[in-house]
C-alpha atoms as a PDB file:
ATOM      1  CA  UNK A   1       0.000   0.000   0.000  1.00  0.00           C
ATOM      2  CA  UNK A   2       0.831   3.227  -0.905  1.00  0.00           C
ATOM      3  CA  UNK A   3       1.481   6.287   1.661  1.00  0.00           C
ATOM      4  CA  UNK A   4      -0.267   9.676   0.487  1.00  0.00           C
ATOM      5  CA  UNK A   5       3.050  11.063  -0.749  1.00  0.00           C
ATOM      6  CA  UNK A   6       3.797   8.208  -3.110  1.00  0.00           C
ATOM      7  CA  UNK A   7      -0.144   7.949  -4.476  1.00  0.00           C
ATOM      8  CA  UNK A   8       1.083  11.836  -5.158  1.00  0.00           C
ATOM      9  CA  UNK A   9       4.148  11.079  -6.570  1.00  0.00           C
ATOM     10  CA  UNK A  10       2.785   7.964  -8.831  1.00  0.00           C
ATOM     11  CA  UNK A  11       0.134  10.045 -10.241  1.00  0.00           C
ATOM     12  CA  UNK A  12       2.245  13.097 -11.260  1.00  0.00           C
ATOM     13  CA  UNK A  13       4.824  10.422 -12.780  1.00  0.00           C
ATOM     14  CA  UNK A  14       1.611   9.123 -14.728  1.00  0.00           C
ATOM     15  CA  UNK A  15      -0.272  12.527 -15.494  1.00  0.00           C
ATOM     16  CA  UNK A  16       3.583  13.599 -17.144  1.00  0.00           C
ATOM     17  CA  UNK A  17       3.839  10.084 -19.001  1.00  0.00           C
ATOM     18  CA  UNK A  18       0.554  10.504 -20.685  1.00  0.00           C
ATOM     19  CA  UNK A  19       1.842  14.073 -22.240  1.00  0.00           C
ATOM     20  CA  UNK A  20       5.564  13.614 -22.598  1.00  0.00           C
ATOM     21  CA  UNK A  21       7.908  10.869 -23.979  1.00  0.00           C
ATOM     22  CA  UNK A  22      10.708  11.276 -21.012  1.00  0.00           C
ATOM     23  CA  UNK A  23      10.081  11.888 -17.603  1.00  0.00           C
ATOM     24  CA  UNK A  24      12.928  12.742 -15.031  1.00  0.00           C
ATOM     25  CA  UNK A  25      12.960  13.636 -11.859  1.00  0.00           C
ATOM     26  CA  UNK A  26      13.486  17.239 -12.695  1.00  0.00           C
ATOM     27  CA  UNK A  27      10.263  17.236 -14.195  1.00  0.00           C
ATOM     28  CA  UNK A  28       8.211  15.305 -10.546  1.00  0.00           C
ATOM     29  CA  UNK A  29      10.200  18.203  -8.396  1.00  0.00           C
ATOM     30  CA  UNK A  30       8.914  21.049 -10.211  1.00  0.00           C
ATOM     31  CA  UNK A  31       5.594  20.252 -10.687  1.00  0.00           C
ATOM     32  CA  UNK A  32       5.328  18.911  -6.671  1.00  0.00           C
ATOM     33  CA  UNK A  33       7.548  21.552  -6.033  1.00  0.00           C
ATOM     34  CA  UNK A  34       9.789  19.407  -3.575  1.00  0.00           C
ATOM     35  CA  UNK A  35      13.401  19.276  -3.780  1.00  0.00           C
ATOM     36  CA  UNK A  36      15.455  16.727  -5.583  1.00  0.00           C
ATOM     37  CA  UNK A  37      16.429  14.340  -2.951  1.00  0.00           C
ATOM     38  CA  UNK A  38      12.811  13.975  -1.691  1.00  0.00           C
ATOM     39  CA  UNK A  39      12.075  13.148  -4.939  1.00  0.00           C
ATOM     40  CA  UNK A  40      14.807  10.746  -5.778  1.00  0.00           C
ATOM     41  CA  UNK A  41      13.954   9.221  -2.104  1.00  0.00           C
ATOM     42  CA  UNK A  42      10.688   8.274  -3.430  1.00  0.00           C
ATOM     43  CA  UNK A  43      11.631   7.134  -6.945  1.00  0.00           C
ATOM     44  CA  UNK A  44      13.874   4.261  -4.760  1.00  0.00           C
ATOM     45  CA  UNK A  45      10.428   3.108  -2.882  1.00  0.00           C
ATOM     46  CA  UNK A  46       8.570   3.269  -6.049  1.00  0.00           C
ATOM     47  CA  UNK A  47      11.221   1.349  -8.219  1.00  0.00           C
ATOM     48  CA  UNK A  48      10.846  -1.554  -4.761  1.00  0.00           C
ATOM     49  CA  UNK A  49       6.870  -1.641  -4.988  1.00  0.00           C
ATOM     50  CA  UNK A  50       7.336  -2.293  -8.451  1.00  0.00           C
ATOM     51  CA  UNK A  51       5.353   0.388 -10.087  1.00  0.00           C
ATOM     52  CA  UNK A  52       8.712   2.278 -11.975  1.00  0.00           C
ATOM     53  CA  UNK A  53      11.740   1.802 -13.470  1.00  0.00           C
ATOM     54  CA  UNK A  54      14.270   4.151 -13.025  1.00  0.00           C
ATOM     55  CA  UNK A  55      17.990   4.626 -12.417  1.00  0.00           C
ATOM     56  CA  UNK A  56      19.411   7.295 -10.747  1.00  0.00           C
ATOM     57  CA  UNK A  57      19.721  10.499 -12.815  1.00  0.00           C
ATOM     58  CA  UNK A  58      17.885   8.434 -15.562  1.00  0.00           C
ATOM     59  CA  UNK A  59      14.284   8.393 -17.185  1.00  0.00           C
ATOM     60  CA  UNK A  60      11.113   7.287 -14.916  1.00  0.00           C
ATOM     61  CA  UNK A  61       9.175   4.533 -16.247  1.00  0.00           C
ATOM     62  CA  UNK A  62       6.002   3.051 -15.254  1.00  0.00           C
ATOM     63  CA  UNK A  63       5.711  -0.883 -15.110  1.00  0.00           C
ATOM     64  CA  UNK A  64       2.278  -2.111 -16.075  1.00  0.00           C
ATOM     65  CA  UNK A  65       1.835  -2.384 -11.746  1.00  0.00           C
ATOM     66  CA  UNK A  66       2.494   1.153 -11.715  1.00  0.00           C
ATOM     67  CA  UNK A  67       0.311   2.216 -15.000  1.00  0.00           C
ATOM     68  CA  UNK A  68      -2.589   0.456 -13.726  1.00  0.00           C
ATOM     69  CA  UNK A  69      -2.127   2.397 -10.591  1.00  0.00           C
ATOM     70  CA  UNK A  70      -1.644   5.898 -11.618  1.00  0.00           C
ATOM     71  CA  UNK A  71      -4.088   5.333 -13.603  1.00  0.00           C
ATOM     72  CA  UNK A  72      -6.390   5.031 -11.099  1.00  0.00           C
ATOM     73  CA  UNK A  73      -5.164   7.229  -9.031  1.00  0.00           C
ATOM     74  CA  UNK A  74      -5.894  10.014 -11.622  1.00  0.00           C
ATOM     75  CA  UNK A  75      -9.396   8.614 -12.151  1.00  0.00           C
ATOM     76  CA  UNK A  76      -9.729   8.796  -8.473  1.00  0.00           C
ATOM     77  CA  UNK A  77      -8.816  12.542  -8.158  1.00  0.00           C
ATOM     78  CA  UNK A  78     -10.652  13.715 -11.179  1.00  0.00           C
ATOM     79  CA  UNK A  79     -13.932  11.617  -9.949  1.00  0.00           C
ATOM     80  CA  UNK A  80     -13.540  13.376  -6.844  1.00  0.00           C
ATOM     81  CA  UNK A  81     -13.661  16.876  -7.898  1.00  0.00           C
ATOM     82  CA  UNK A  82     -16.385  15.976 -10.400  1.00  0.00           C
ATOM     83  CA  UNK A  83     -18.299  15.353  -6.956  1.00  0.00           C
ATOM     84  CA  UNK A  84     -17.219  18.623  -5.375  1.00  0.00           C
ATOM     85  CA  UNK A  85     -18.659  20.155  -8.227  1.00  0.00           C
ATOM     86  CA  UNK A  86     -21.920  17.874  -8.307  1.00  0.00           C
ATOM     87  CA  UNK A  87     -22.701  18.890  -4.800  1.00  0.00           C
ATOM     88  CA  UNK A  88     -22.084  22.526  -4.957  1.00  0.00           C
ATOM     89  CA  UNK A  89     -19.056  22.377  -2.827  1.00  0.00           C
ATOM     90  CA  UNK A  90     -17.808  26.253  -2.318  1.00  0.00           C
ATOM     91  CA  UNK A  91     -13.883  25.202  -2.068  1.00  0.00           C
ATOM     92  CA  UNK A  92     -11.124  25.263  -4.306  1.00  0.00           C
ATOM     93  CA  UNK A  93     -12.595  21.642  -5.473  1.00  0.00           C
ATOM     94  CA  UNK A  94      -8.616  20.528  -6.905  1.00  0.00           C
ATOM     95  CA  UNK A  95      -7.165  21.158  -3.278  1.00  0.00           C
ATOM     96  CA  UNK A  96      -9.734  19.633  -1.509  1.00  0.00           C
ATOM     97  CA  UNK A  97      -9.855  16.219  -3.828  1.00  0.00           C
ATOM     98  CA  UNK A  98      -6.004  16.293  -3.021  1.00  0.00           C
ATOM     99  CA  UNK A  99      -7.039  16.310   0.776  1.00  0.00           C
ATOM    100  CA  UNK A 100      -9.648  13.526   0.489  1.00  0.00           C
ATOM    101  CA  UNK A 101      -7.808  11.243  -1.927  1.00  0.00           C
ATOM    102  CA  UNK A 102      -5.602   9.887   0.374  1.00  0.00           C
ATOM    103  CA  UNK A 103      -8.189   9.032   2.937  1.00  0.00           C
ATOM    104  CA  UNK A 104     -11.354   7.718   1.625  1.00  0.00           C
ATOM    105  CA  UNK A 105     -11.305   3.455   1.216  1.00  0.00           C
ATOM    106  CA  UNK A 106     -12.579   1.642  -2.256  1.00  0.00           C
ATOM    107  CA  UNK A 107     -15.967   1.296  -1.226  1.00  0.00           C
ATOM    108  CA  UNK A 108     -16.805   4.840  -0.528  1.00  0.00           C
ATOM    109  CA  UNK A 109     -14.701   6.075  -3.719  1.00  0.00           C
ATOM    110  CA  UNK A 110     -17.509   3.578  -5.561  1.00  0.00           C
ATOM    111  CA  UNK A 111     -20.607   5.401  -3.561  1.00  0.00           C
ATOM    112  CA  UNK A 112     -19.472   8.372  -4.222  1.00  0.00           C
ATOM    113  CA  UNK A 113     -18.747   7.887  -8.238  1.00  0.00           C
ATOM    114  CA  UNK A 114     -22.605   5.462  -7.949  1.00  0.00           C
ATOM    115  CA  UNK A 115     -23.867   9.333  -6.780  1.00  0.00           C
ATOM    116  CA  UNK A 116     -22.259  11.381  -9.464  1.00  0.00           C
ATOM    117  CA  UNK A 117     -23.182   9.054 -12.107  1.00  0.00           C
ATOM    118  CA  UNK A 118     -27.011   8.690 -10.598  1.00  0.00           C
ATOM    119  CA  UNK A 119     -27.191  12.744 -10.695  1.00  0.00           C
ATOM    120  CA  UNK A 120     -25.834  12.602 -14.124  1.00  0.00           C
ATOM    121  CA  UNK A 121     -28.914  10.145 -14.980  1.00  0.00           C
ATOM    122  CA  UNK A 122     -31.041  12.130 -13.307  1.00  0.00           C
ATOM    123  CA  UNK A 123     -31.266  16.074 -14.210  1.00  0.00           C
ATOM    124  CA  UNK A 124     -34.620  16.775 -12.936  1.00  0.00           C
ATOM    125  CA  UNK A 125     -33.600  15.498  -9.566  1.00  0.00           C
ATOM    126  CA  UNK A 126     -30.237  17.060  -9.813  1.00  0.00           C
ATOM    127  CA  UNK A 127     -31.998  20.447 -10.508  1.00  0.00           C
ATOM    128  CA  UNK A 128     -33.735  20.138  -7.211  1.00  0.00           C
ATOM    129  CA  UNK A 129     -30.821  19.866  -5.527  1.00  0.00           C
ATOM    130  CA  UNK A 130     -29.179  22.427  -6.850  1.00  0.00           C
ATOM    131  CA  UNK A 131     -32.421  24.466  -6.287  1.00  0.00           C
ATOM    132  CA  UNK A 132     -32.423  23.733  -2.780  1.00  0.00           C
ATOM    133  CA  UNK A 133     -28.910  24.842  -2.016  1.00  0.00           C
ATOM    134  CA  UNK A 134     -29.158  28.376  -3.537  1.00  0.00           C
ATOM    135  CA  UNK A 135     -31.860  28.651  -1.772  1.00  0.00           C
ATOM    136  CA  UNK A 136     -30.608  27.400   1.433  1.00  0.00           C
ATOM    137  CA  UNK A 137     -27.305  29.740   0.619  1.00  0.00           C
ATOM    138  CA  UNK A 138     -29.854  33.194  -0.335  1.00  0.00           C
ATOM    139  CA  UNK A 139     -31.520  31.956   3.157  1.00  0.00           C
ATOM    140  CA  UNK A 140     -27.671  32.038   4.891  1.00  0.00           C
ATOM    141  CA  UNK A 141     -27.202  35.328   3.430  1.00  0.00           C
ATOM    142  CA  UNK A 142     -30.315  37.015   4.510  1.00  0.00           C
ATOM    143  CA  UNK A 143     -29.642  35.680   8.526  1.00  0.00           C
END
């Protein structure tokens, strides 16, 4: 299993792979904006769980393991904010899918995507919802 920094790691390396041919560590430390070492640090426990290959000051590479995962991982985040934004969440919705990534299990992940989809499906019922909370936000202005 994954720690939260390595899930962040794994899906940069995999958001950067899908775009560009070569990805190096410069390229994971400026776009986490963490320094070198960290990153390097974390390429080693990556290249052990099997989901990269990479030698030092070389390219990154995801395995198949490590594909699969990131690929996820992104699915996970974007499915998230999609939520945010389904339930009128008044946050900056890509922070706050970084903050609940890490800490939500499988099942609720698949309740929460069952939701999105079922509001999708359902715009009439959607519309009430989103209805109710302007009018429940006009209601918290007005107090």
């Amino acid at each position: 299993m994954l720690s939260p920094s390595l899930e962040d790691y794994l899906e940069e390396i995999y958001r950067f792979s899908v775009s560009h041919d070569i990805v190096r560590v410069t390229d994971i430390s400026q776009k986490l904006n963490v320094k070198l070492p960290s990153v390097t640090k974390a390429m080693g426990k990556l290249r052990a769980g099997g989901y990269i290959t990479y030698q030092k000051y070389g390219v990154i590479g995801l395995t198949d393991k490590g594909r699969q995962t990131g690929g996820y991982l992104v699915e996970r985040n974007t499915l998230l904010q999609e939520f945010l934004r389904t339930i009128c969440a008044d946050c900056d919705v890509a922070a706050e899918a970084e903050a609940m990534e890490h800490y939500l299990s499988k099942s609720t992940i698949v309740s929460i995507q069952r939701f999105t989809v079922f509001m999708k499906e359902h715009p009439a019922i959607y519309q009430r919802f989103v209805d109710y909370v302007q009018e429940n936000k006009r209601i918290n202005k007005e107090r």
